[in-house]
N, C-alpha and C. Protein backbone atom coordinates (compact mmCIF):
# COMPACT_ATOMS: atom_id res chain seq x y z
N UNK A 1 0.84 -1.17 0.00
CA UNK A 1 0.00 0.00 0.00
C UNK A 1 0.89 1.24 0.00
N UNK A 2 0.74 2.30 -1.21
CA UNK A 2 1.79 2.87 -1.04
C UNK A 2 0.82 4.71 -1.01
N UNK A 3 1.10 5.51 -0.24
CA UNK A 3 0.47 6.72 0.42
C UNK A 3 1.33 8.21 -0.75
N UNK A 4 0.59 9.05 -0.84
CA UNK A 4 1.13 10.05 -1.75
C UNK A 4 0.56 11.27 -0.95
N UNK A 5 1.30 12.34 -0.73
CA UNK A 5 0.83 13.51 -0.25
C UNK A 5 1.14 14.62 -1.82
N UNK A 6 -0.18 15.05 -1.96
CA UNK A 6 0.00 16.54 -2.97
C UNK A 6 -0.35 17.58 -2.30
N UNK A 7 0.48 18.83 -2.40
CA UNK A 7 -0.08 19.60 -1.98
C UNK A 7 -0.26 20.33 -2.67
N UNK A 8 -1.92 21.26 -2.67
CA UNK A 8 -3.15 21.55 -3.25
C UNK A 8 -3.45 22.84 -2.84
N UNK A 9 -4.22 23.97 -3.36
CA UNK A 9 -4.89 25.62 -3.15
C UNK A 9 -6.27 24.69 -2.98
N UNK A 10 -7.01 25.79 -2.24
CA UNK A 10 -8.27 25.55 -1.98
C UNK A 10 -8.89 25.82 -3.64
N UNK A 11 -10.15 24.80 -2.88
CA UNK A 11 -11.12 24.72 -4.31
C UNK A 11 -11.62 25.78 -4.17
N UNK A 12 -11.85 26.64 -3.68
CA UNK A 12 -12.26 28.12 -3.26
C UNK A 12 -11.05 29.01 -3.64
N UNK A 13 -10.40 28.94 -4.08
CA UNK A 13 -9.13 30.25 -4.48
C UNK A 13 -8.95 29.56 -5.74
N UNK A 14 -8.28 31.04 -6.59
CA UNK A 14 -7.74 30.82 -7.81
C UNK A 14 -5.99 31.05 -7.63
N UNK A 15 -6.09 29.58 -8.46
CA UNK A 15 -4.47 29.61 -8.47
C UNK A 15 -3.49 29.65 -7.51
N UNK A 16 -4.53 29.51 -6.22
CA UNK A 16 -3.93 29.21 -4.86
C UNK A 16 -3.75 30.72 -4.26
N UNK A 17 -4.20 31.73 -4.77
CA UNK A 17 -4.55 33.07 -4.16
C UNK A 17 -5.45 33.37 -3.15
N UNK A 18 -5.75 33.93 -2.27
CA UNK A 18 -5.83 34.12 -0.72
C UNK A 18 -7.52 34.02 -1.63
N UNK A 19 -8.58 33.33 -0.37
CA UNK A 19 -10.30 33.48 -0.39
C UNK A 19 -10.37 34.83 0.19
N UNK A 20 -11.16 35.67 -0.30
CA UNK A 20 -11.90 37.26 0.18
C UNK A 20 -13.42 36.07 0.78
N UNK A 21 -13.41 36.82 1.96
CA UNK A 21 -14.70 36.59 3.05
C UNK A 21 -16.10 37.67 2.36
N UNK A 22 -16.98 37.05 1.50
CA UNK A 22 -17.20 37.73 1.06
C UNK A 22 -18.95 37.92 1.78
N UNK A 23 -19.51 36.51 2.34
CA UNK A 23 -20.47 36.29 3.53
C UNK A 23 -19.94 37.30 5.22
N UNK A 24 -21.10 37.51 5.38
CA UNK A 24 -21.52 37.72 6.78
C UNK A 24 -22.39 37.04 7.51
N UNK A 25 -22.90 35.89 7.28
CA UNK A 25 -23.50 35.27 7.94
C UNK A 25 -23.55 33.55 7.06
N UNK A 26 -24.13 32.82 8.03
CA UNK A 26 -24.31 31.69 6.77
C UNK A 26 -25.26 31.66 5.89
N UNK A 27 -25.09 31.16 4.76
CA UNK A 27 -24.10 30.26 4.60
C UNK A 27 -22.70 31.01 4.20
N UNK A 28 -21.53 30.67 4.61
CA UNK A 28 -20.60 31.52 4.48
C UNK A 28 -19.80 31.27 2.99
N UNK A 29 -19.02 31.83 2.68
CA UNK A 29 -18.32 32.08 1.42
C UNK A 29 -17.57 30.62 1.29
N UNK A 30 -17.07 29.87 0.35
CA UNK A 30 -16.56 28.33 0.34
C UNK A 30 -15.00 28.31 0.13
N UNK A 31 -14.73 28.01 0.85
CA UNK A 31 -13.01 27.94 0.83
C UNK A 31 -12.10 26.80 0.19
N UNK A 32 -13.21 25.89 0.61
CA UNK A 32 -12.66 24.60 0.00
C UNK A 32 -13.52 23.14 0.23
N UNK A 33 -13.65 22.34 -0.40
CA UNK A 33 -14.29 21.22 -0.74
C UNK A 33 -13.60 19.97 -0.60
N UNK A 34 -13.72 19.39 0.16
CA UNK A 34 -12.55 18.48 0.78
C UNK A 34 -12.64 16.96 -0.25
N UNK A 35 -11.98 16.35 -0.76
CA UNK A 35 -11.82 14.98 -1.31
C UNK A 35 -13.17 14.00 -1.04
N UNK A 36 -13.35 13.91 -2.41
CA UNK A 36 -15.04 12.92 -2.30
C UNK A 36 -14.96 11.70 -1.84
N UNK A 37 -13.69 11.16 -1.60
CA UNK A 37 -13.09 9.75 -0.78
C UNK A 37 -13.74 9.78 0.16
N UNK A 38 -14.16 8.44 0.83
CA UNK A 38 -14.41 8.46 2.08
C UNK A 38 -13.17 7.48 2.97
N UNK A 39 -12.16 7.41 1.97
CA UNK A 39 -10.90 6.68 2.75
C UNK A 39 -9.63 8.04 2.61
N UNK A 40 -9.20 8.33 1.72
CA UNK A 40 -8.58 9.37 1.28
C UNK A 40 -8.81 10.46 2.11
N UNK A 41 -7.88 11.50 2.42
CA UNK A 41 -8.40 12.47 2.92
C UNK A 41 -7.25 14.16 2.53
N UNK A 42 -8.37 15.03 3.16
CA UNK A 42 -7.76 16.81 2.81
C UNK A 42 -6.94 16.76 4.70
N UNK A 43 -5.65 17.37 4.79
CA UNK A 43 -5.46 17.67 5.77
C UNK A 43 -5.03 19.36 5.51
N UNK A 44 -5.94 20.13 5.91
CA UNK A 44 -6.19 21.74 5.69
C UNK A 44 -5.37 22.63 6.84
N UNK A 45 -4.64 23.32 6.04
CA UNK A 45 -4.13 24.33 7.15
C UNK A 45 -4.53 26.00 6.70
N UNK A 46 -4.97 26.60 7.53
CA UNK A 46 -5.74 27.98 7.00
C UNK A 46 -5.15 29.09 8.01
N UNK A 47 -5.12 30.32 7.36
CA UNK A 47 -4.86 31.44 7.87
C UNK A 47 -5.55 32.38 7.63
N UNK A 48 -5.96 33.53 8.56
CA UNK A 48 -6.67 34.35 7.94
C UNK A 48 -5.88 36.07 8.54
N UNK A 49 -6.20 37.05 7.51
CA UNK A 49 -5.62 38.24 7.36
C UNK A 49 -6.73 39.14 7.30
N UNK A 50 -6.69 40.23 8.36
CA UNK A 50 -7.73 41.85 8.27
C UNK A 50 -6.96 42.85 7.87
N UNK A 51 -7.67 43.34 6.87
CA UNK A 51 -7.40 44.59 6.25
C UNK A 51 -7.66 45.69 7.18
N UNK A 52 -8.96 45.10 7.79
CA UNK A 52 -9.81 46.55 8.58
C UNK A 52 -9.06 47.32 9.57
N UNK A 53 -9.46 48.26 9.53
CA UNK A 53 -8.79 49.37 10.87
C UNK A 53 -9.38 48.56 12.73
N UNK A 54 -10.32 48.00 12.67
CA UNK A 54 -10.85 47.16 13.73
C UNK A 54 -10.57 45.43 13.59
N UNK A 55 -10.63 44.67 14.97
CA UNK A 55 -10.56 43.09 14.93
C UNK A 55 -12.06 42.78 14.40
N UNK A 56 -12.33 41.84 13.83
CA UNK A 56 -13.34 41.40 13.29
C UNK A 56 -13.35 40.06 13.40
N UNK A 57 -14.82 39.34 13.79
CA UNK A 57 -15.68 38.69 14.14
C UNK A 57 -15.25 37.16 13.43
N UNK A 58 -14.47 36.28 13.06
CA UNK A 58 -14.42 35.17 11.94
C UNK A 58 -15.15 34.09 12.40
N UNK A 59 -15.96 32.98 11.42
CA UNK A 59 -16.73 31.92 11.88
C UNK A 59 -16.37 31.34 10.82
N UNK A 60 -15.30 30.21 11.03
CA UNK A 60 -15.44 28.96 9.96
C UNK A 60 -16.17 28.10 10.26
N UNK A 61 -16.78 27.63 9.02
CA UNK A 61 -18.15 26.29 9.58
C UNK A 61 -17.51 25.21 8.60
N UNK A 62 -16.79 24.49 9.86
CA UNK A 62 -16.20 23.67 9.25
C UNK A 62 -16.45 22.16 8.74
N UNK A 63 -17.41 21.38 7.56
CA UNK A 63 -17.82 20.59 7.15
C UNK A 63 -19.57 20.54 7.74
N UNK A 64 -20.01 21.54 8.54
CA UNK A 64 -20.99 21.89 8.33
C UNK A 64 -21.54 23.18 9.23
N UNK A 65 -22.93 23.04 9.05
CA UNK A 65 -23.39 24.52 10.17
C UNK A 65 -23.93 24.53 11.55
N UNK A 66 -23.68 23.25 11.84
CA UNK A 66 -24.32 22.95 13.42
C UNK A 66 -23.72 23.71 14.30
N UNK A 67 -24.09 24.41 15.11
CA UNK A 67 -23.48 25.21 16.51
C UNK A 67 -23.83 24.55 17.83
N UNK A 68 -22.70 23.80 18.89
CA UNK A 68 -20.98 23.99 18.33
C UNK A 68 -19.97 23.51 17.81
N UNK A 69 -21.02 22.14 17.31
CA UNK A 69 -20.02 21.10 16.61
C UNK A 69 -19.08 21.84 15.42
N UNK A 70 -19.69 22.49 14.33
CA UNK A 70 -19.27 22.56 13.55
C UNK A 70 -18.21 23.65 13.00
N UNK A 71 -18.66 24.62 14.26
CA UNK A 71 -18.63 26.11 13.95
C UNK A 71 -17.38 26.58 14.60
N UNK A 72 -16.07 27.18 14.30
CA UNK A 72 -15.25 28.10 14.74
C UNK A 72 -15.10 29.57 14.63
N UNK A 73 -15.00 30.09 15.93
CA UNK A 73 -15.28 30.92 15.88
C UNK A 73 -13.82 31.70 16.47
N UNK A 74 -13.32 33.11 16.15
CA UNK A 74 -12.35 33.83 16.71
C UNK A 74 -12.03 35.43 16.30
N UNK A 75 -11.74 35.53 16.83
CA UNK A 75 -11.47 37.32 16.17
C UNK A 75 -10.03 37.25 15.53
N UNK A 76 -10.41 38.14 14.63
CA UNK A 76 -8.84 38.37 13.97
C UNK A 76 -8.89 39.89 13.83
N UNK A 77 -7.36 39.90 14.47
CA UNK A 77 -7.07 41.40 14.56
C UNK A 77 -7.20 42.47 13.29
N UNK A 78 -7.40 43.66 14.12
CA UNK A 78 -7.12 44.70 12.76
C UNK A 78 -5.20 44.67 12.20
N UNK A 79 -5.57 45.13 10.88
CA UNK A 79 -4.12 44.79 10.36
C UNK A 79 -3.42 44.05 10.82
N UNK A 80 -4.02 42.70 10.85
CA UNK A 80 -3.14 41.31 11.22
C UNK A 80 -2.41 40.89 9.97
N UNK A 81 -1.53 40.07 10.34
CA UNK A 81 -0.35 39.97 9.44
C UNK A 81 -1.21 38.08 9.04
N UNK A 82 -0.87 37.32 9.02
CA UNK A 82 -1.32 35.91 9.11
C UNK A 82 -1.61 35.34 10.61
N UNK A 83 -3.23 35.14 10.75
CA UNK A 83 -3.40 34.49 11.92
C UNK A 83 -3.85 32.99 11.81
N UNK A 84 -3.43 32.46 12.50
CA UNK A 84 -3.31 30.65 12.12
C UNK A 84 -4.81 30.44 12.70
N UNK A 85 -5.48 29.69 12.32
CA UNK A 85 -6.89 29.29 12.05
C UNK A 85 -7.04 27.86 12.50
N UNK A 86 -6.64 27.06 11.21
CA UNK A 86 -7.08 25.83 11.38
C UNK A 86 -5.29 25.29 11.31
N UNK A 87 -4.83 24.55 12.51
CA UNK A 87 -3.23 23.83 11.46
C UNK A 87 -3.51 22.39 11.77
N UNK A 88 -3.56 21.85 10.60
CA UNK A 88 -3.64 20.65 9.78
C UNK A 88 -5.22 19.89 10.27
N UNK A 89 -5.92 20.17 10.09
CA UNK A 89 -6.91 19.64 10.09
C UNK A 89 -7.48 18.55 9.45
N UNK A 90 -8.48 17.43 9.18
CA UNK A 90 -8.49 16.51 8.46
C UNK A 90 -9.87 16.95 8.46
N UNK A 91 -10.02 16.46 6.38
CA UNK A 91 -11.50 16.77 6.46
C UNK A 91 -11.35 15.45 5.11
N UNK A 92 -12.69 14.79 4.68
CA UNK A 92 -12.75 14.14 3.55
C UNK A 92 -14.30 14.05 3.05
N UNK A 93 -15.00 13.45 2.44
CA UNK A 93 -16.16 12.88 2.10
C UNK A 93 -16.66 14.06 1.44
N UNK A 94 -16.57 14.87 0.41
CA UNK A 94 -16.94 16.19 -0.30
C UNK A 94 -17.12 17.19 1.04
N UNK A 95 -17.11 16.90 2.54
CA UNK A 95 -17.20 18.42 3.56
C UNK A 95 -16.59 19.33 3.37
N UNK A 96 -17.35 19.99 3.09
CA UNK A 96 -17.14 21.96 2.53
C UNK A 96 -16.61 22.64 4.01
N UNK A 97 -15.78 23.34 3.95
CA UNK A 97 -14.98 24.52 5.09
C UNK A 97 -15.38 25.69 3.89
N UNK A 98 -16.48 26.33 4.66
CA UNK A 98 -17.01 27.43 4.71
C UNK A 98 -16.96 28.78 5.53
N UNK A 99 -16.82 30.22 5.55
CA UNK A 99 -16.48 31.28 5.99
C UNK A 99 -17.22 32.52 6.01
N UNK A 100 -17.55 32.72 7.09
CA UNK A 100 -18.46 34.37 7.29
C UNK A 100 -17.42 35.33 8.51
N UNK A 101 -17.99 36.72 7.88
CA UNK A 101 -17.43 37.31 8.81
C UNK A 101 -18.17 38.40 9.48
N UNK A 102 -17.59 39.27 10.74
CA UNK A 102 -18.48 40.47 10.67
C UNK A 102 -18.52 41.61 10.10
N UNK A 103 -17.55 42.00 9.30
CA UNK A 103 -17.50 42.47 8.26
C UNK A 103 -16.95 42.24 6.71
N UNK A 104 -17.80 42.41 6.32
CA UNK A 104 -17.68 42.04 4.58
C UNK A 104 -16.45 42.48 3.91
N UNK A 105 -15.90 41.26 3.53
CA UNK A 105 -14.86 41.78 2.31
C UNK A 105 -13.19 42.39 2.77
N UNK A 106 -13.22 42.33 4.33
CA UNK A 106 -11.67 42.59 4.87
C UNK A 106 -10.81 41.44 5.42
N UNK A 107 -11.50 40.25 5.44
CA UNK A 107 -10.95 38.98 5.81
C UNK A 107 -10.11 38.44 4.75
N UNK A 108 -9.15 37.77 4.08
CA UNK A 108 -8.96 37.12 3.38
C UNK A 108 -8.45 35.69 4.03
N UNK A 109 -8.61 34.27 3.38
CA UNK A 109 -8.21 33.70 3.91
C UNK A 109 -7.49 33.00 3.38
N UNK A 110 -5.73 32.67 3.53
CA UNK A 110 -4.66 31.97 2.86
C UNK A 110 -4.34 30.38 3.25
N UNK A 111 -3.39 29.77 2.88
CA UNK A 111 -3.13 27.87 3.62
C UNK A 111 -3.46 27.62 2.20
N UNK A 112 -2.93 26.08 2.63
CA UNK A 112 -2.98 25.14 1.55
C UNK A 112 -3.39 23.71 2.16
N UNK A 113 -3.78 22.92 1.31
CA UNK A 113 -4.34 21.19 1.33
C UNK A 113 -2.95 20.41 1.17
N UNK A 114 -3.10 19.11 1.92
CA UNK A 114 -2.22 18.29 1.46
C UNK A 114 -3.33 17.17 1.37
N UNK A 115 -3.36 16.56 0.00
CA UNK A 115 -4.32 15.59 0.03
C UNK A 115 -3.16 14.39 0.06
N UNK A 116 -3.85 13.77 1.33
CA UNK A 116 -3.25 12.13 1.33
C UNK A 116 -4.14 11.25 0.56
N UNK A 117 -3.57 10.35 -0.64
CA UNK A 117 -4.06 9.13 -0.99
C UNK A 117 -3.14 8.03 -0.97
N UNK A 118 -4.02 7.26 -0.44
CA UNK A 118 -3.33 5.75 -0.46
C UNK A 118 -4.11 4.85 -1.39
N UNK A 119 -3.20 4.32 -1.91
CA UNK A 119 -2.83 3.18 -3.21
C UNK A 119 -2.78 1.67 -2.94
C-alpha cells in the first residue's frame, strides 16, 4: 500500500490566491471542498488576514453549520499579518470549510491542502 501527499490551493481560491470573506452570515463564502473519498483524505491548514482598521468577528463552519459542533469561531485582529486558524486539520467525504465574517470583504483567507491518498 503505497500513500502520496500533494499539496493543493483551496477549491475556493484561484491559483492558490488568498479566499476574500465575502459572507456575513451563513451560509458563508466556500473555501474549500474536501476529497469525495471516504478513505482518502484533505489535511487543511488555513490562515486568515484583516485589512480593517478594527478586529473582526471570523466563523469557519467547518464541514458543516451545526453550533458547536461545527462552527469556529475567533477574532482576527485589525491589520493582522497571518493568523493561524485551522493547522492541519483533516477533512474528507466532499465536507465543505465554509467562511463568514463580521465584516464584509476585509478577511482574506490563505493555507494550503495536502491531500493524502493511499494506493
Amino acid at each position: 500500500m503505497a500513500t502520496t501527499i500533494a499539496r493543493i490551493p483551496f477549491s475556493g481560491s484561484t491559483h492558490g490566491r488568498g479566499v476574500k470573506v465575502a459572507a456575513t452570515a451563513t451560509a458563508g463564502t466556500t473555501i474549500h471542498t474536501a476529497t469525495s473519498s471516504a478513505t482518502d483524505c484533505d489535511v487543511i491548514t488555513l490562515y486568515a488576514t484583516n485589512s480593517d482598521s478594527a478586529s473582526v468577528n471570523l466563523t469557519i463552519e467547518y464541514g458543516g453549520t451545526t453550533s458547536p459542533d461545527d462552527l469556529i469561531k475567533l477574532a482576527i485582529p485589525a491589520t493582522s499579518g497571518l493568523t493561524l486558524v485551522l493547522p492541519d486539520f483533516v477533512l474528507r467525504n466532499s465536507l465543505i470549510i465554509k467562511a463568514f465574517a463580521g465584516t464584509a470583504n476585509v478577511i482574506t483567507i490563505h493555507g494550503f491542502v495536502n491531500r493524502v491518498t493511499t494506493t
